[in-house]
N, C-alpha and C. Protein backbone atom coordinates (compact mmCIF):
# COMPACT_ATOMS: atom_id res chain seq x y z
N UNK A 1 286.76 84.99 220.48
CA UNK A 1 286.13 83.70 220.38
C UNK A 1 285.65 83.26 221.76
N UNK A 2 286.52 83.69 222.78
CA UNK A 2 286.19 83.61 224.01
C UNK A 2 284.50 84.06 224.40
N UNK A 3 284.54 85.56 224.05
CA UNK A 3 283.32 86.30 224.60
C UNK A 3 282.49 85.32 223.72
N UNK A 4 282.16 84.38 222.43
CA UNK A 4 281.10 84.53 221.96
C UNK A 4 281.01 83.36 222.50
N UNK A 5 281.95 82.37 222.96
CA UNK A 5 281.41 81.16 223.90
C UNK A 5 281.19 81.50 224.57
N UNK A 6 281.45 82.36 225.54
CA UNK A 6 280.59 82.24 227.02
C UNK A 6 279.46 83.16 227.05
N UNK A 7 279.07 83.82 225.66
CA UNK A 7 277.66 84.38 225.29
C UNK A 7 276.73 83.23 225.00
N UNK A 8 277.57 82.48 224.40
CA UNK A 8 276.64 81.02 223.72
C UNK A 8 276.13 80.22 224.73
N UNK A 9 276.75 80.01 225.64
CA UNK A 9 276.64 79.37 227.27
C UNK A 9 275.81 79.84 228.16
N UNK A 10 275.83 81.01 228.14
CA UNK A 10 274.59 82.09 228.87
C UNK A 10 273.66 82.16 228.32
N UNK A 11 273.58 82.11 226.84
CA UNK A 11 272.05 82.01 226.35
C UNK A 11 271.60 81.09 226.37
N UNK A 12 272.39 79.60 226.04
CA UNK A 12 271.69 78.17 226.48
C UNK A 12 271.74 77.71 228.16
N UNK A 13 271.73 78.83 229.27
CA UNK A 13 271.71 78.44 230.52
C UNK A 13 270.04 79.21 230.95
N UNK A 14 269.92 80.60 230.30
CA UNK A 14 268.80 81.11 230.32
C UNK A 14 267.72 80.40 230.23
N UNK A 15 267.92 80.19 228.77
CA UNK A 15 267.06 79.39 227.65
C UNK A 15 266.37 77.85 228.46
N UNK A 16 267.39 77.58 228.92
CA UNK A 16 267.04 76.22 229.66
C UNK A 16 266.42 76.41 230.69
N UNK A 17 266.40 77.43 231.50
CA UNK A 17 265.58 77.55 232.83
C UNK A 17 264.88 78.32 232.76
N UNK A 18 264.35 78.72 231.42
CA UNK A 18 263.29 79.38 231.05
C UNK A 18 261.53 78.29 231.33
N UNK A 19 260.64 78.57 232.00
CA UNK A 19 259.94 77.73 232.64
C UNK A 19 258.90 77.57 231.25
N UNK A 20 258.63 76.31 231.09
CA UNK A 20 258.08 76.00 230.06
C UNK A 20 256.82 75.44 230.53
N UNK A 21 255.99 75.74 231.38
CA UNK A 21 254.81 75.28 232.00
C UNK A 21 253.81 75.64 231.06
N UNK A 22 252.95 74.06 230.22
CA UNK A 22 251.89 74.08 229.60
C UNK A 22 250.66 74.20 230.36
N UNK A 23 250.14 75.61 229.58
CA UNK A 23 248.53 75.05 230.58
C UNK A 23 247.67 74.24 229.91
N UNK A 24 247.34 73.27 231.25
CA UNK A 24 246.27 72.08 230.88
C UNK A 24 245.35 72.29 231.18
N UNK A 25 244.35 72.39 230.20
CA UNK A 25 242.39 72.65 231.17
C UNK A 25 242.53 71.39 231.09
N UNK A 26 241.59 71.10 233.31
CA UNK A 26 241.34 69.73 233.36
C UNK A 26 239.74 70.04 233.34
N UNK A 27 239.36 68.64 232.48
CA UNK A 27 237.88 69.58 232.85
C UNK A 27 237.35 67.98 233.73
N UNK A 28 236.91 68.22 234.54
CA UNK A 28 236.17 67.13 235.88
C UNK A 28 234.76 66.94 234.74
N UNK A 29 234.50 66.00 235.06
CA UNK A 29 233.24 65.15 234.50
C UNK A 29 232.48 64.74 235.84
N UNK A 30 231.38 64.72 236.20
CA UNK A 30 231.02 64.26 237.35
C UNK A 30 229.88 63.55 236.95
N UNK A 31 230.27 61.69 237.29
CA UNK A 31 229.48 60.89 236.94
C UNK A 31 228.43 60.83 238.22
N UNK A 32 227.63 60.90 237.56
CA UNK A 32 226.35 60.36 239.20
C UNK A 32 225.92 58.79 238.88
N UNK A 33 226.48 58.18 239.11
CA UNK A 33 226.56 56.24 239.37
C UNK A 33 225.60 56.25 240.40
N UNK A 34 224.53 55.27 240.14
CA UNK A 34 223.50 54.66 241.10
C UNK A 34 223.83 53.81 241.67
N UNK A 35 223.94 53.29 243.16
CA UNK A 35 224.20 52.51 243.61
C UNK A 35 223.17 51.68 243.68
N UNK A 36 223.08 50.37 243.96
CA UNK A 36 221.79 50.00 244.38
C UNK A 36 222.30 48.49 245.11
N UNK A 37 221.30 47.95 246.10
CA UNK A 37 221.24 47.12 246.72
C UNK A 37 220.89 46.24 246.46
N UNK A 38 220.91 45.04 246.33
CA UNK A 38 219.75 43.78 245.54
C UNK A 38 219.40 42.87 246.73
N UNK A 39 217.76 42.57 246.20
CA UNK A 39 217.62 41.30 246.79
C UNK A 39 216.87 40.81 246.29
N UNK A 40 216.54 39.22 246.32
CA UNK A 40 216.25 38.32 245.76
C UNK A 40 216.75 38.26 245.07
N UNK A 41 216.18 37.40 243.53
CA UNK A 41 217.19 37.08 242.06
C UNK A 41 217.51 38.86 241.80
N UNK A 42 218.60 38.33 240.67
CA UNK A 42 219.84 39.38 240.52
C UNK A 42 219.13 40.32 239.35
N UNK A 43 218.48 41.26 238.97
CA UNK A 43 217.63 41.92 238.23
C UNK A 43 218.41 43.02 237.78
N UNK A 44 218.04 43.64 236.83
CA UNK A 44 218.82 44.80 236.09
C UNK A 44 217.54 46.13 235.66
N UNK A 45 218.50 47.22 236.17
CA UNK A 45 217.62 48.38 236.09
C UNK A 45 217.01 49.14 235.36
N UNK A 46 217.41 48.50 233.87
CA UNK A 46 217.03 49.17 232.98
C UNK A 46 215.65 48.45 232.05
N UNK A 47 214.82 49.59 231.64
CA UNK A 47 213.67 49.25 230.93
C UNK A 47 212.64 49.02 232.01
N UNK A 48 212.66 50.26 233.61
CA UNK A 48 212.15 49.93 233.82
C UNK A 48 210.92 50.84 234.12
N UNK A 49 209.27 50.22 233.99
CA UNK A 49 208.45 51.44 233.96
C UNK A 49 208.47 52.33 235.11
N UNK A 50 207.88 53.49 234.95
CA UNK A 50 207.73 54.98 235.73
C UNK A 50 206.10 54.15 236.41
N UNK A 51 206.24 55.23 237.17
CA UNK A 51 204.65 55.17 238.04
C UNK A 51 203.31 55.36 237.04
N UNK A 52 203.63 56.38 235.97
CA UNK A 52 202.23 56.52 235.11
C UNK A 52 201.99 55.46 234.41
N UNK A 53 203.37 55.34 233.77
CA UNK A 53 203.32 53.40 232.72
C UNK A 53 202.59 52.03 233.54
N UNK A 54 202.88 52.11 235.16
CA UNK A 54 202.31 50.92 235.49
C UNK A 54 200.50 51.41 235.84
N UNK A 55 200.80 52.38 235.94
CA UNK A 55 199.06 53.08 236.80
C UNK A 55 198.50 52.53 235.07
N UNK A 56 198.70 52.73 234.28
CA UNK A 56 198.05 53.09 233.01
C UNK A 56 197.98 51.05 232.60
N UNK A 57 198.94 50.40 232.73
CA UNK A 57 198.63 48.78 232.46
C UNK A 57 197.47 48.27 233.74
N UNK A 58 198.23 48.72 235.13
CA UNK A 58 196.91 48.34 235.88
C UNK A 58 195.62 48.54 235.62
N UNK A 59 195.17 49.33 234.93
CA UNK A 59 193.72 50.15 234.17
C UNK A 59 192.95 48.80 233.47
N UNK A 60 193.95 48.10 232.83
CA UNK A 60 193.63 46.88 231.97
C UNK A 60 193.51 45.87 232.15
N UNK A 61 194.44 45.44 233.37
CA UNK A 61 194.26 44.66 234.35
C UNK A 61 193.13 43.83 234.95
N UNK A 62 192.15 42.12 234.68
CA UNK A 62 191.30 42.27 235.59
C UNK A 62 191.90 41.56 236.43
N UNK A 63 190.88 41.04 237.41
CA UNK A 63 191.35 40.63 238.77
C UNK A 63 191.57 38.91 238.22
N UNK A 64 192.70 38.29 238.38
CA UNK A 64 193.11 36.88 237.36
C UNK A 64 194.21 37.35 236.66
N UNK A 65 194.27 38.90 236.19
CA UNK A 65 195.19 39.03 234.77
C UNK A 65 196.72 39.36 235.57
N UNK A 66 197.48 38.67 234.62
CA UNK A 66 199.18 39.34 235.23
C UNK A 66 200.07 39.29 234.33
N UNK A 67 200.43 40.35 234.94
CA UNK A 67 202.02 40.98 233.65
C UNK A 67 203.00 41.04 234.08
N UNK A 68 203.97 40.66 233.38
CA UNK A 68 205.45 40.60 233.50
C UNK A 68 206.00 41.65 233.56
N UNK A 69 206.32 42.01 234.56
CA UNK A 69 207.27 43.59 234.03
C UNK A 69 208.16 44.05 235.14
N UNK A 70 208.22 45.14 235.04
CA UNK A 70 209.34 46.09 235.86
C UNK A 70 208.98 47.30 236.49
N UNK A 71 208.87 47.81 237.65
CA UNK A 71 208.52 49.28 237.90
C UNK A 71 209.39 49.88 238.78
N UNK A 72 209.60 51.12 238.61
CA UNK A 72 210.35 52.11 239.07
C UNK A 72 209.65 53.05 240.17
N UNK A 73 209.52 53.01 241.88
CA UNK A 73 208.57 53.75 242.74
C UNK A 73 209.41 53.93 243.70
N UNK A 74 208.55 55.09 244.72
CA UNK A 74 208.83 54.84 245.89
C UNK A 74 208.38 53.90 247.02
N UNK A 75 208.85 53.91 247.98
CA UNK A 75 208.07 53.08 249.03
C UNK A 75 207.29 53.61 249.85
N UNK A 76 205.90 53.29 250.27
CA UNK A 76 205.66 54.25 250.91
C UNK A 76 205.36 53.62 252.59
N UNK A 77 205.47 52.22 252.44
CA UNK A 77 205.55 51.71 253.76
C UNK A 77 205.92 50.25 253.73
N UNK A 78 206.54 49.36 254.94
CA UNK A 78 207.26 48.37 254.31
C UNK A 78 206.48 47.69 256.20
N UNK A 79 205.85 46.40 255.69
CA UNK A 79 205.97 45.27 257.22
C UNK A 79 206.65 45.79 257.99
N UNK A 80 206.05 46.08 259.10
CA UNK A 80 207.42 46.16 260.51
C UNK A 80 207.64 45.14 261.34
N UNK A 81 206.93 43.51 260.97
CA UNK A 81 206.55 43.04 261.21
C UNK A 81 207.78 42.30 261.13
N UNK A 82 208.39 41.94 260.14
CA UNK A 82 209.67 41.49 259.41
C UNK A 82 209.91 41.89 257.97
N UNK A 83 209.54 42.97 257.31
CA UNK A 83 209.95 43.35 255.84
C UNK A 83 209.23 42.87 255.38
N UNK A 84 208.25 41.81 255.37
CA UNK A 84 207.80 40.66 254.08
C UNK A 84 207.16 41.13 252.87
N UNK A 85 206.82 42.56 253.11
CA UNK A 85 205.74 43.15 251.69
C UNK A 85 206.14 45.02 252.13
N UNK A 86 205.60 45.41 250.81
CA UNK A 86 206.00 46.80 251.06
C UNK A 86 204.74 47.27 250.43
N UNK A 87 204.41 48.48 250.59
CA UNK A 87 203.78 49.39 249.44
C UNK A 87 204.30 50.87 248.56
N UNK A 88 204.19 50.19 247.27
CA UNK A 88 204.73 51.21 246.49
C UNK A 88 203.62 52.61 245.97
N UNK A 89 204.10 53.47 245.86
CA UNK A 89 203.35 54.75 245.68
C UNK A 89 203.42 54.88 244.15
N UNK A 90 201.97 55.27 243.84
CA UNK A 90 201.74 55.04 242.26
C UNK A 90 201.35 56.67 241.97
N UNK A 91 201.67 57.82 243.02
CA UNK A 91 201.38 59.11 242.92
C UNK A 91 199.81 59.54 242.37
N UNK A 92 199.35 58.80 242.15
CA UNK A 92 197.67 58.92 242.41
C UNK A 92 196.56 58.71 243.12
N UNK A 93 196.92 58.52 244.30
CA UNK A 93 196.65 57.82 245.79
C UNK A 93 196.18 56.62 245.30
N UNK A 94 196.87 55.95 244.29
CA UNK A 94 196.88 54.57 244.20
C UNK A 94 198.36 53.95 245.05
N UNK A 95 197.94 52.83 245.71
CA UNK A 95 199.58 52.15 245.88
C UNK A 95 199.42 51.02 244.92
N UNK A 96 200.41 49.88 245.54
CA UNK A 96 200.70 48.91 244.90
C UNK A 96 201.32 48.11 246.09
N UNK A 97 200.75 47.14 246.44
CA UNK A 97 201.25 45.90 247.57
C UNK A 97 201.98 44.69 246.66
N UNK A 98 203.31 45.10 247.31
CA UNK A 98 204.25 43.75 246.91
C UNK A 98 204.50 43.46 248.12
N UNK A 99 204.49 41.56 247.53
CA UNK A 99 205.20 40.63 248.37
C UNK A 99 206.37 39.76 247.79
N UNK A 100 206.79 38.77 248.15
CA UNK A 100 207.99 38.70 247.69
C UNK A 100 207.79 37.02 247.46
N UNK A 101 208.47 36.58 246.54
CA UNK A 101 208.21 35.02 245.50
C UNK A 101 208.56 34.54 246.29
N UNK A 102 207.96 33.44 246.72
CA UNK A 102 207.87 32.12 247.86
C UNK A 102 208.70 32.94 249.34
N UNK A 103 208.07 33.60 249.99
CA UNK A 103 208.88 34.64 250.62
C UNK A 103 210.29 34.71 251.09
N UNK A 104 210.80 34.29 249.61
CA UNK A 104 212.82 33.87 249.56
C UNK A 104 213.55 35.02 249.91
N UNK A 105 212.55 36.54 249.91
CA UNK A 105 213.77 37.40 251.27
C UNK A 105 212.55 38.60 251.29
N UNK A 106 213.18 39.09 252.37
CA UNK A 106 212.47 40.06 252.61
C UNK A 106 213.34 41.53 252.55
N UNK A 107 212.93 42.66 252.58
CA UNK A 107 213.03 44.27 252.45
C UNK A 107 213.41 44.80 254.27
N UNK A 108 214.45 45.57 254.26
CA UNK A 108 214.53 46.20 255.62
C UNK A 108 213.62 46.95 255.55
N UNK A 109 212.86 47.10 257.66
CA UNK A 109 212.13 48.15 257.91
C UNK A 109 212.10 49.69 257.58
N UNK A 110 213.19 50.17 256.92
CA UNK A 110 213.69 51.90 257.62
C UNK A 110 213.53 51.57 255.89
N UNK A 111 213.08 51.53 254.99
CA UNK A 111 212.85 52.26 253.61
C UNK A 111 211.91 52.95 253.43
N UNK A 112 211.28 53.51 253.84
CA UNK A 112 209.65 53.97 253.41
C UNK A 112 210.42 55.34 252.64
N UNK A 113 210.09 55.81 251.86
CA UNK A 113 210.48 57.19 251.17
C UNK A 113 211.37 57.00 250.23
N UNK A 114 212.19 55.89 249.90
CA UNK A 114 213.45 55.69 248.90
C UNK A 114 212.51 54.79 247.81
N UNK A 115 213.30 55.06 246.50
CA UNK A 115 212.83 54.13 245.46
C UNK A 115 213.28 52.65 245.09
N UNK A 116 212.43 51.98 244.96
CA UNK A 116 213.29 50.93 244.93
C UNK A 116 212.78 50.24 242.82
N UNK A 117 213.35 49.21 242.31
CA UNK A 117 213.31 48.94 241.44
C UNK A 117 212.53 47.50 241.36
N UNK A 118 211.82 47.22 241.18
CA UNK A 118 210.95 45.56 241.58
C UNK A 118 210.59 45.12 240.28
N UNK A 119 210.93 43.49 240.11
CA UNK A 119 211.11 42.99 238.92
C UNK A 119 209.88 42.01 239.29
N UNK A 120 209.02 41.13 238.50
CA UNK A 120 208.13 39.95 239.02
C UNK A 120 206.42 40.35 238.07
N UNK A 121 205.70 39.96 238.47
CA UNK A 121 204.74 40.15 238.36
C UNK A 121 203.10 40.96 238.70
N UNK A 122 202.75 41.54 237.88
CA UNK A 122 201.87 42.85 238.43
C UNK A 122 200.39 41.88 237.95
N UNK A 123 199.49 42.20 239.44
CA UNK A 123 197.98 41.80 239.21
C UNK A 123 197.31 42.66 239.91
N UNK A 124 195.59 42.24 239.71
CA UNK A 124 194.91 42.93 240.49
C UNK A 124 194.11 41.48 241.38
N UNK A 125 194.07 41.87 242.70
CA UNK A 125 193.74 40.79 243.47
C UNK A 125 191.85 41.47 244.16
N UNK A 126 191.10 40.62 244.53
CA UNK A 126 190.51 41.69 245.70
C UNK A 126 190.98 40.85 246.94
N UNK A 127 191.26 41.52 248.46
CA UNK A 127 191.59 41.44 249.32
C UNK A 127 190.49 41.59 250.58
N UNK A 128 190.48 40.38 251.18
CA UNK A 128 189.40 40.19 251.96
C UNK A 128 189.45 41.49 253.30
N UNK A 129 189.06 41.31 254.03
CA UNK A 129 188.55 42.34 255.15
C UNK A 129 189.58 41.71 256.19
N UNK A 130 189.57 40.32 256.45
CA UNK A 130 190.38 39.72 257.72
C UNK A 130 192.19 40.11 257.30
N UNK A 131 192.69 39.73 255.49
CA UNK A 131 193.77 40.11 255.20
C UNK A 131 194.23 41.50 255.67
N UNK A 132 193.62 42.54 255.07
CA UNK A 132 193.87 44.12 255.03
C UNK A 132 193.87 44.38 256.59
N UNK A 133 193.21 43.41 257.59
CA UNK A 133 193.10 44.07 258.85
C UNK A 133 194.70 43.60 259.24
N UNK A 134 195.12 42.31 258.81
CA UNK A 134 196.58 41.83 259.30
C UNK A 134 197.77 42.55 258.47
N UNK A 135 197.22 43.24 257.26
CA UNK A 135 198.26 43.97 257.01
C UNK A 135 198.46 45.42 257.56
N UNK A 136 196.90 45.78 258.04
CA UNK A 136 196.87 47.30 258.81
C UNK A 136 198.00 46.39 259.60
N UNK A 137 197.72 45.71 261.26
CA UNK A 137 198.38 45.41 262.42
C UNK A 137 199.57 45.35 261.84
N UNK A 138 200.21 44.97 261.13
CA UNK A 138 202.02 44.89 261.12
C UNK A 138 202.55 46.03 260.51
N UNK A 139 201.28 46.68 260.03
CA UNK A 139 202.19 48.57 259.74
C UNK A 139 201.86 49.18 260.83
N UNK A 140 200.98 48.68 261.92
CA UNK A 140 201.33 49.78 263.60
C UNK A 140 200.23 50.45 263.06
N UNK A 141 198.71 50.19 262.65
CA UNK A 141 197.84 51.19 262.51
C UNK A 141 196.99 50.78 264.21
N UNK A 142 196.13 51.92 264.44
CA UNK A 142 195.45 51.73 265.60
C UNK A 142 194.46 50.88 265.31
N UNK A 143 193.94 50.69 266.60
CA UNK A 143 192.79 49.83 266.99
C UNK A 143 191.42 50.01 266.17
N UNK A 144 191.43 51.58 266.34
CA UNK A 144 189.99 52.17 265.60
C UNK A 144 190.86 52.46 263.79
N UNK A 145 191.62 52.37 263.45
CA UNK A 145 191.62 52.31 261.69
C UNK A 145 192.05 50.33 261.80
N UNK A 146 192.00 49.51 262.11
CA UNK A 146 192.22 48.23 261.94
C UNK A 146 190.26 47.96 261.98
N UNK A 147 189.48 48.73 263.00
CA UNK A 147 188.65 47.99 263.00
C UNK A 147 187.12 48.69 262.06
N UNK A 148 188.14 50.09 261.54
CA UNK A 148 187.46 50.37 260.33
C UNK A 148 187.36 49.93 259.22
N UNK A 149 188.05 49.01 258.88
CA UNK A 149 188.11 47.96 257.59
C UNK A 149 187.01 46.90 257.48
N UNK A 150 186.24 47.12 256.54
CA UNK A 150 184.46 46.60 257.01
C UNK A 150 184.16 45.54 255.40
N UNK A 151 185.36 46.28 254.83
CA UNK A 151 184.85 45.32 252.98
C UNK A 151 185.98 45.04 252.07
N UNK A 152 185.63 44.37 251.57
CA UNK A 152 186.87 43.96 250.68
C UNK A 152 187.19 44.76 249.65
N UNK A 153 188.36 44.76 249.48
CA UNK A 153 189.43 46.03 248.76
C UNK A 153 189.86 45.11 247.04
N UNK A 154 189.50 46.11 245.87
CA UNK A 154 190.48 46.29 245.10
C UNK A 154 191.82 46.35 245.49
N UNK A 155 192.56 45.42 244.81
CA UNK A 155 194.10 46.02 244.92
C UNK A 155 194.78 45.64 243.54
N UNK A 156 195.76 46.48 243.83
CA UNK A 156 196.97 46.56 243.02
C UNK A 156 198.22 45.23 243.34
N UNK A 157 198.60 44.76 243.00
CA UNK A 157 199.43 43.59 243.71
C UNK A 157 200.62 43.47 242.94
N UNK A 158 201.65 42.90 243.39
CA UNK A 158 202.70 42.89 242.52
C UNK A 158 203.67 42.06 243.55
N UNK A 159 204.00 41.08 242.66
CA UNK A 159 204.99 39.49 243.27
C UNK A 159 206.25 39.56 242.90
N UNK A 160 207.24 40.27 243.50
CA UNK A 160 208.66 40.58 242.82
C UNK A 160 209.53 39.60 243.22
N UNK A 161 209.99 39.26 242.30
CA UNK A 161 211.46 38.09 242.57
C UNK A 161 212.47 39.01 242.48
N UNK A 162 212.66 39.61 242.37
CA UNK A 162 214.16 41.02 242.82
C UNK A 162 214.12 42.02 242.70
N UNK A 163 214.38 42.76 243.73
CA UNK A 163 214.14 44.15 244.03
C UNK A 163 215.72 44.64 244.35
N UNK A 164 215.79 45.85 243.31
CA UNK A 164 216.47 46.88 243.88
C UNK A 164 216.84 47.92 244.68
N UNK A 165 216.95 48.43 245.80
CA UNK A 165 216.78 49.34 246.68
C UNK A 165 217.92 50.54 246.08
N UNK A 166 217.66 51.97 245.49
CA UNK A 166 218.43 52.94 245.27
C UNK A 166 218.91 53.43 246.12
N UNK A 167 220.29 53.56 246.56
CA UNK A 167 221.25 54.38 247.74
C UNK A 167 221.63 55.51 247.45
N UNK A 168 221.37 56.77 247.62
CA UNK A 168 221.16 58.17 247.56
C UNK A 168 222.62 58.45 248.60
């Protein structure tokens, strides 16, 4: 009776430190979360148009007409002057000149190349010869492209009350 208790004891001492390690697949999910920066009123990123969607409403656009909306671009140059307006790239060597609603904030210098998200209003303006020459001077164009500006410009325009800046 002896041997079969201390057989019984040895098999539940084994048994117990027998390693019972479950394998767990972990599987990683990797969220890519957009950060983004705001300024002016507090705007939300979604629903908002691509570069072809706004190129394609500007088409319809006359000079008086304006639409409410949203666009999704890059920047392709911003005031160095103090931020006050940027231009967005419409990938058809069209841009798009925004300025900002009662100029309640302005855009840092160092964005040119990042996308930003701009909420407000899209028109077509024409732009006199003396304007376009003061917006050449505060993007740092030379003497001889400031004093090549001889006629007034079609534009693309767009009055954003909040802009998103995307952080990459």
């Amino acid at each position: 009776m002896k041997n079969i208790f201390m057989a019984l004891c040895l098999v539940s001492v084994i048994v117990s430190c027998k390693n019972n390690e479950e394998k767990k697949e972990v599987v990683e999910t990797e969220v890519n979360e957009i950060a983004y920066v705001s300024f002016g009123e507090k705007i939300e990123a979604e629903n908002a148009l691509n570069v072809n969607e706004i190129s394609e409403k500007y088409q319809n656009l006359a000079v008086g007409d304006t639409l409410q909306t949203k666009v999704i671009a890059k920047v392709n140059s911003v005031c160095q002057a103090k931020g006050c307006w940027m231009r967005l790239d419409l990938e058809n060597d069209e841009e798009v000149m925004v300025k900002f609603k009662d100029y309640g904030f302005f855009m840092p210098k160092n964005i040119a190349d990042k996308d930003v998200i701009v909420n407000g209003k899209a028109y077509v303006t024409e732009v006199s010869v003396d304007e376009q020459r003061h917006y050449a001077e505060d993007a740092g164009k030379t003497e001889e492209e400031i004093a090549a500006i001889t006629e007034p410009k079609r534009t693309l325009s767009f009055e954003a009350d909040g802009v998103l800046l995307i952080e990459e």
